[in-house]
Protein backbone atom coordinates (compact mmCIF):
# COMPACT_ATOMS: atom_id res chain seq x y z
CA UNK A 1 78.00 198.93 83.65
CA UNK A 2 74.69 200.89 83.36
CA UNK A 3 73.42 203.07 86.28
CA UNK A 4 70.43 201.67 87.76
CA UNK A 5 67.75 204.21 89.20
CA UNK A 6 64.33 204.06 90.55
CA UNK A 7 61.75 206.53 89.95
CA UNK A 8 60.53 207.69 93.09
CA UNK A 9 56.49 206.99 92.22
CA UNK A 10 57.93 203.12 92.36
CA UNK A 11 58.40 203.75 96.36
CA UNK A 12 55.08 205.47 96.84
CA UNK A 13 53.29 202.85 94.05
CA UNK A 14 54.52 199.55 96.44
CA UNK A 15 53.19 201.36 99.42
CA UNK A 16 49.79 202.40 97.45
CA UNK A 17 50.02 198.35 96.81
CA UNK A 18 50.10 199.22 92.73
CA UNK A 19 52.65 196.80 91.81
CA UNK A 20 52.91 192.91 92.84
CA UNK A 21 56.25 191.57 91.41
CA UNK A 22 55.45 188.62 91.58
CA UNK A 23 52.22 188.49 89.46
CA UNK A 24 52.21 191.55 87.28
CA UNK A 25 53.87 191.51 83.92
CA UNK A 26 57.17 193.22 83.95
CA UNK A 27 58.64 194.29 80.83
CA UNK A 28 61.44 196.63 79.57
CA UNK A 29 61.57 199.15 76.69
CA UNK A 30 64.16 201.22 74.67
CA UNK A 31 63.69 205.20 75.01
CA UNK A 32 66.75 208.03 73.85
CA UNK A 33 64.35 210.47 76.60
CA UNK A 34 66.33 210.91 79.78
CA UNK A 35 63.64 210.12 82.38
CA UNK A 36 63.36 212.77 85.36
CA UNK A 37 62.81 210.61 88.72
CA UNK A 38 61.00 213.22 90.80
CA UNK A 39 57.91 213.82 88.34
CA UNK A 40 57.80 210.56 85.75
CA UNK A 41 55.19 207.96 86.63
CA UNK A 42 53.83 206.58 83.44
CA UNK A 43 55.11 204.95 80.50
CA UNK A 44 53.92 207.83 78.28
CA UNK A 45 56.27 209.96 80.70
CA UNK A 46 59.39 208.51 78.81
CA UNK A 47 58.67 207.81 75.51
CA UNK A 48 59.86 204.27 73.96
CA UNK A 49 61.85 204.15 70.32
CA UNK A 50 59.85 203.86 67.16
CA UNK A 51 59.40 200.06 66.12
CA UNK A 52 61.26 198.16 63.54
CA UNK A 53 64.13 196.71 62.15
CA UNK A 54 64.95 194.14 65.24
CA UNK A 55 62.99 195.81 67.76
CA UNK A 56 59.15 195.04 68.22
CA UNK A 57 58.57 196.96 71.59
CA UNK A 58 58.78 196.07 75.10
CA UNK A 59 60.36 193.02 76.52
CA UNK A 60 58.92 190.98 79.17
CA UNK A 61 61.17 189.84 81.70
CA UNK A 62 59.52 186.84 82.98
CA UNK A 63 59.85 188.18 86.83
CA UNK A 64 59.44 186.34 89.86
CA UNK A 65 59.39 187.97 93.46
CA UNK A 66 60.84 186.50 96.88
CA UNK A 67 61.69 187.91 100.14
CA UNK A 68 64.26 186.01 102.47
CA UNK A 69 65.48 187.26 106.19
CA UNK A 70 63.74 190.90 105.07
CA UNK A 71 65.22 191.33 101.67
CA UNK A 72 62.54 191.19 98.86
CA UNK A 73 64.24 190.38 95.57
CA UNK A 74 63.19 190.36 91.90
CA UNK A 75 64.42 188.16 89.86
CA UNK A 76 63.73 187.16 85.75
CA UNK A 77 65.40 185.92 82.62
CA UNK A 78 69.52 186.48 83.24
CA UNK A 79 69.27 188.45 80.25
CA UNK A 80 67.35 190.38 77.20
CA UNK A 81 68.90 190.86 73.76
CA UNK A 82 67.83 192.21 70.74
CA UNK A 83 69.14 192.40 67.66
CA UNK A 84 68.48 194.69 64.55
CA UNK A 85 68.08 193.18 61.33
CA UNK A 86 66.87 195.37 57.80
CA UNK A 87 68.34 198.16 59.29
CA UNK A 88 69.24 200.35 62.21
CA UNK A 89 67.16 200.04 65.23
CA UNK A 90 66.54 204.06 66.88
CA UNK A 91 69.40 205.29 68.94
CA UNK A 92 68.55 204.56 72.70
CA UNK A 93 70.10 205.01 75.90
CA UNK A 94 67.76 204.00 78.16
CA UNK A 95 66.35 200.84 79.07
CA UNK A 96 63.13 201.37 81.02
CA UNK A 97 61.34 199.01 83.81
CA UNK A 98 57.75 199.34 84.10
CA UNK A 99 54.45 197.59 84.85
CA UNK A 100 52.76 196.42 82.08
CA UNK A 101 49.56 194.68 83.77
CA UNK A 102 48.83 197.72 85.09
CA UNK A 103 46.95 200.80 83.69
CA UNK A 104 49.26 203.43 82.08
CA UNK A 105 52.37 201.22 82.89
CA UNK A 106 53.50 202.43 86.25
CA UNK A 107 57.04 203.09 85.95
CA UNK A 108 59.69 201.20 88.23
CA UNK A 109 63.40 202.32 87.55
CA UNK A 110 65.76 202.28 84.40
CA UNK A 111 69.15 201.68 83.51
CA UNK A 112 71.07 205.02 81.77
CA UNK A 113 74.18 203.54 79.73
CA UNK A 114 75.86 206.92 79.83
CA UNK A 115 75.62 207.53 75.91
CA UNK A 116 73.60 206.90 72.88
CA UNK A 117 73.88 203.42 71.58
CA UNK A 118 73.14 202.53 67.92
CA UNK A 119 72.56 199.23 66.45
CA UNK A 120 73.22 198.86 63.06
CA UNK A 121 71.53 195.90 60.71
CA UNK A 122 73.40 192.94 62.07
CA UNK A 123 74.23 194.26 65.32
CA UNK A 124 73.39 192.79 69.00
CA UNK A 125 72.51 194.45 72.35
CA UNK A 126 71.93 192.17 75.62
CA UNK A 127 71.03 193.72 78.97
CA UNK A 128 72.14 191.50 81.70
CA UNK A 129 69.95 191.61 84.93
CA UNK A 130 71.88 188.47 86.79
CA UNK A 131 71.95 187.66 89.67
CA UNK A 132 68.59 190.35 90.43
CA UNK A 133 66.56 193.09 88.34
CA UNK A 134 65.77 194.94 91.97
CA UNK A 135 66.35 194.23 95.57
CA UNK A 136 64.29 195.75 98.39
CA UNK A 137 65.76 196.40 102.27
């Protein structure tokens, strides 16, 4: 299972009232850069993959945002996967959460799958976000 971590700009962001998860377009990405939590913000702060070969840039997630008995949760589709087809897609190991309505695409967390992955021509890689992508307390 990937470790999930949120960038600490997320925390001041929702306070700032930056992101609303239940209207803004939230969308993952690919990136091989590790992301440093204390001082990344932006999209550009972690770059993505190049494009091709399966992979056509960020995903959106279709979110949705609720918040029962104090716990705010988001939710989207079960699952992303992409597939690379003509060739390899770039090595990756992170998948990245950000806001794409927003300018510069605040970031929100990402998920580190502990090594490099590489998808050959052919090949198929799902990220599973069931039951939630985030939960606040």
């Amino acid at each position: 299972m990937a470790a999930f971590t949120k960038f600490y700009q997320f925390v001041q962001d929702l306070g700032d009232g930056v992101h609303d998860l239940n209207v803004d377009t939230i969308a993952i990405y690919l990136s091989d850069s590790a992301p440093n939590v204390s001082t990344n913000k932006v999209k550009a702060n972690v770059p993505e993959i190049a494009t091709g070969n399966g992979y056509a840039g960020p995903i959106n997630i279709h979110n949705a945002y609720s918040q029962t008995g104090g716990v705010g949760t988001m939710t989207g589709d079960a699952s992303e996967t992409i597939t690379a087809s003509g060739g390899s897609i770039a090595t990756f190991r992170y998948i990245v959460l950000y806001n794409s309505s927003k300018a510069g695409g605040p970031l929100i967390a990402y998920w580190d799958y502990g090594s490099e992955v590489t998808l050959a021509s052919g090949n198929t890689f799902t990220v599973n976000f069931d039951p939630a992508i985030l939960t606040i307390q």
